[in-house]
Protein backbone atom coordinates (compact mmCIF):
# COMPACT_ATOMS: atom_id res chain seq x y z
CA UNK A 1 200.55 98.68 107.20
CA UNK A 2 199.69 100.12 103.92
CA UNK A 3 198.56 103.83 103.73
CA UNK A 4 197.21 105.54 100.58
CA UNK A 5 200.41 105.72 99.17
CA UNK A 6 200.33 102.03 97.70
CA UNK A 7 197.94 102.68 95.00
CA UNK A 8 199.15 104.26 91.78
CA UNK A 9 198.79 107.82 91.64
CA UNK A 10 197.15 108.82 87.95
CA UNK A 11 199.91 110.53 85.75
CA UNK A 12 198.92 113.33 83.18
CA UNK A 13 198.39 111.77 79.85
CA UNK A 14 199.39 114.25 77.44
CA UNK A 15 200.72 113.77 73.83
CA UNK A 16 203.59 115.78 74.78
CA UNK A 17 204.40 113.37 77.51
CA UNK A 18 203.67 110.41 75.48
CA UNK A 19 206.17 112.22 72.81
CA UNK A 20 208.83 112.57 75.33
CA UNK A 21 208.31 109.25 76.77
CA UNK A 22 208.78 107.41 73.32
CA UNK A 23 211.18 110.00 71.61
CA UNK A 24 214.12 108.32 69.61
CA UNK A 25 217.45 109.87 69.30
CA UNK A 26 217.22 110.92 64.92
CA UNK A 27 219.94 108.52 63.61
CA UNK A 28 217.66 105.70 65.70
CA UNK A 29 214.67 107.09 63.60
CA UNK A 30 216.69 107.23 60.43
CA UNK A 31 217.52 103.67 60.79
CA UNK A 32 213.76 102.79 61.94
CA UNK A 33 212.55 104.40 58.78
CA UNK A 34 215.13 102.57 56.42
CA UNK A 35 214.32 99.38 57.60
CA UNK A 36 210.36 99.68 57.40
CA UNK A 37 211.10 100.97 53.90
CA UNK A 38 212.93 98.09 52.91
CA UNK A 39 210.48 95.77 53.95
CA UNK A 40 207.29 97.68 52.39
CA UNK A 41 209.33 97.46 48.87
CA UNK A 42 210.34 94.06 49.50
CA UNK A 43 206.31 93.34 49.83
CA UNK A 44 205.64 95.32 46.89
CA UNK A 45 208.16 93.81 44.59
CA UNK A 46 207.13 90.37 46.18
CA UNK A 47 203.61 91.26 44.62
CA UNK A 48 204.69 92.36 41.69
CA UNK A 49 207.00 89.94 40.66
CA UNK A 50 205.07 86.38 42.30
CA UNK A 51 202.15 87.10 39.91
CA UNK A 52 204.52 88.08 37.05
CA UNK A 53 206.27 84.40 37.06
CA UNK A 54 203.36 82.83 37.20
CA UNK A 55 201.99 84.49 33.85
CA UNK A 56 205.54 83.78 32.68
CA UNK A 57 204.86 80.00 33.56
CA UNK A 58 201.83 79.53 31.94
CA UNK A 59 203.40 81.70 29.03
CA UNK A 60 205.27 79.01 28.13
CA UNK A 61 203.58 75.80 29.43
CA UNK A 62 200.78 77.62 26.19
CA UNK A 63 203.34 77.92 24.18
CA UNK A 64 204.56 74.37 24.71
CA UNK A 65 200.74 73.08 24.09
CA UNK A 66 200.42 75.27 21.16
CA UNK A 67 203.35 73.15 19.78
CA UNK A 68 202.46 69.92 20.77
CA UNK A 69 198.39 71.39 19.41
CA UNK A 70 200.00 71.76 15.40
CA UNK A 71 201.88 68.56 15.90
CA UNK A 72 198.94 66.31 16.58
CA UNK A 73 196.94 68.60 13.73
CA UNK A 74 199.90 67.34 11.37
CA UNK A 75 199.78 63.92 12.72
CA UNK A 76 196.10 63.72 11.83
CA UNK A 77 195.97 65.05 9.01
CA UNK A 78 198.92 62.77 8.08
CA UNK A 79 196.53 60.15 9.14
CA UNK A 80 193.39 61.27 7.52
CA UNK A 81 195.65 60.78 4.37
CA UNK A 82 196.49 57.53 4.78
CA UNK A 83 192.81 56.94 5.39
CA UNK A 84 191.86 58.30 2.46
CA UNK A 85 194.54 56.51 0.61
CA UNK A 86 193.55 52.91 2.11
CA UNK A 87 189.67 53.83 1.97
CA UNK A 88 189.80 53.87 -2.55
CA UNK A 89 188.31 51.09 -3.84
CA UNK A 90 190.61 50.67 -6.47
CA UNK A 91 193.56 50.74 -4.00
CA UNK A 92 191.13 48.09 -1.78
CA UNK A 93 190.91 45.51 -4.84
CA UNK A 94 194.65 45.60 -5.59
CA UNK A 95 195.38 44.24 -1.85
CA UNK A 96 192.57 41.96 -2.02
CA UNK A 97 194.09 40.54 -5.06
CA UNK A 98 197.15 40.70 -3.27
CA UNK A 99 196.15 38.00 -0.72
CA UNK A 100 194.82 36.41 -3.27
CA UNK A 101 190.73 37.15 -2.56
CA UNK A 102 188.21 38.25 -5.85
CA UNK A 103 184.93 37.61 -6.64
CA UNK A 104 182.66 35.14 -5.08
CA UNK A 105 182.22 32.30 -6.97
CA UNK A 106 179.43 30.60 -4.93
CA UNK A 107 177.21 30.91 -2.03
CA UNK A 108 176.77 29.21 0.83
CA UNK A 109 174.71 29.65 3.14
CA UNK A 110 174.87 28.73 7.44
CA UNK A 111 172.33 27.89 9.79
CA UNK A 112 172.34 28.52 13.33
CA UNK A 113 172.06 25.32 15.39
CA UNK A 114 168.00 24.68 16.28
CA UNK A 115 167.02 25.99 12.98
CA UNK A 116 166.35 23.37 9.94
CA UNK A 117 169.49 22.03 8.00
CA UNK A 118 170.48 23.95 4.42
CA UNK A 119 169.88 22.50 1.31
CA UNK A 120 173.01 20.21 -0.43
CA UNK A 121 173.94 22.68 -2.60
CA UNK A 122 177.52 24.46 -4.28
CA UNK A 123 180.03 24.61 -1.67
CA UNK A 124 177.01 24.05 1.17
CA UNK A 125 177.81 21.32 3.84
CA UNK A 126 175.78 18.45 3.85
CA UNK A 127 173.98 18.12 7.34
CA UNK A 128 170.93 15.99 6.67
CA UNK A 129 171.15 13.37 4.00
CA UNK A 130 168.18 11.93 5.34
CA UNK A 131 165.80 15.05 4.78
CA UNK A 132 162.78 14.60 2.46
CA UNK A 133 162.58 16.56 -0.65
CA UNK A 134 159.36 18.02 0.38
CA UNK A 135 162.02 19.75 3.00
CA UNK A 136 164.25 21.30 0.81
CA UNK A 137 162.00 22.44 -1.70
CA UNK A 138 160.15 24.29 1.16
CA UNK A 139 163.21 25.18 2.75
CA UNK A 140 164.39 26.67 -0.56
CA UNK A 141 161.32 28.85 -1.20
CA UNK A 142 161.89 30.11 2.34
CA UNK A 143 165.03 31.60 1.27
CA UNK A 144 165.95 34.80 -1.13
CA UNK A 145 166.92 34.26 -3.81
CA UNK A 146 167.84 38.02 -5.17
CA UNK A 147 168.75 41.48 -2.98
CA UNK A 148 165.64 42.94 -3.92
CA UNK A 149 163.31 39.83 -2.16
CA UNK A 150 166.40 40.08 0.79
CA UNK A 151 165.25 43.92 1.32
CA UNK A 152 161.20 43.20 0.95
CA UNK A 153 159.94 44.46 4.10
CA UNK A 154 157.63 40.95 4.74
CA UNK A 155 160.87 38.71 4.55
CA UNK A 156 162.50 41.57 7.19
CA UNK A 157 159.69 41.63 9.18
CA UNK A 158 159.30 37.39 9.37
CA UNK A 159 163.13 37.13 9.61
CA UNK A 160 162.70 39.75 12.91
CA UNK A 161 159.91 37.67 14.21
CA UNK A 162 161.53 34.53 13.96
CA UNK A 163 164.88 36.48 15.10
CA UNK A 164 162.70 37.67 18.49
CA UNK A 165 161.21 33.91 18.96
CA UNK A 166 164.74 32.58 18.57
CA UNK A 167 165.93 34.65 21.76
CA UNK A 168 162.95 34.53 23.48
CA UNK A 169 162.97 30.56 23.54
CA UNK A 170 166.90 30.97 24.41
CA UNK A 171 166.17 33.10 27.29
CA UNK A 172 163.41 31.27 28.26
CA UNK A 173 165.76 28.19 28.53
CA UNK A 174 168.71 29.98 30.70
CA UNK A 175 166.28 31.05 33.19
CA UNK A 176 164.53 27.32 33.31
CA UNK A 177 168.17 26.20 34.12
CA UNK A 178 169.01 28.33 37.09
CA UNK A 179 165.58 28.10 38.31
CA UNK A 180 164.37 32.07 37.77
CA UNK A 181 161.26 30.76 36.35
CA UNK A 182 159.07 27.61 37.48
């Protein structure tokens, strides 16, 4: 059977006995010593030199957008040029001449389909041969007949209204069609 001798008896706990429990021989130190220094400047260089490379990356990935920065500044200011060059009038009319275009010579004048035919006039295609006089005439003293009566805030306001009316009578008739409205 078991007496009291099966239970661990308590040892003294010491640092001197812990010392002479763990002691290393000196060259075993030596070598413990070396190799924990090794690794602790390994770390440190490893932190030192990580961070380093990176600047050194983005260094150069500046540098190489500071290049590609003053190119695209030449390029459009190369461009802003040109603009410049295409956008004088005088340069403008000698193309236009070029493909043969000037001056006009006459006016004509389009109406939208719904809206009453134009007058038979210079250059104006005939689309109601059959339209009174009374129509014309009327038709004609609708229309402008110089910039200034074009920019006369009454004719801009009547050309909005009937502009607005136009639309509204074209909605109107899509939603009739696909039944939005009874």
């Amino acid at each position: 059977m078991l007496d009291g001798n099966a239970f661990p008896q308590p040892q003294n706990r010491t640092p001197e006995a812990a010392a002479r429990r763990f002691s290393l021989p000196p060259h075993a130190l030596q070598a413990v010593l070396i190799v924990v220094g090794i690794v602790l400047a390994t770390f440190v260089l490893y932190l030192y030199v990580l961070p380093n490379s990176q600047i050194d990356a983005a260094r150069v990935r500046i540098a190489d957008l500071q290049t590609r920065k003053a190119m695209l500044e030449r390029q459009n200011s190369a461009l802003l040029q040109e603009i410049a060059l295409a956008s004088n009038l005088k340069t403008l009319e000698l193309r236009a001449k070029a493909l043969g275009m000037g001056p006009a010579r006459s006016t004509i004048y389009l109406r939208m389909p719904g809206s009453s035919p134009s007058p038979t006039g210079t250059g104006a295609a005939e689309a109601g041969s059959s339209q009174s006089s009374t129509d014309a005439n009327a038709d004609s003293q609708d229309a402008p007949a110089t910039l200034s009566e074009w920019l006369q805030r009454e004719h801009r306001e009547n050309l909005l209204r009937q502009f607005r009316q136009t639309v509204s009578n074209a909605v109107d008739q899509v939603l009739q069609r696909f039944g939005a409205v009874p």
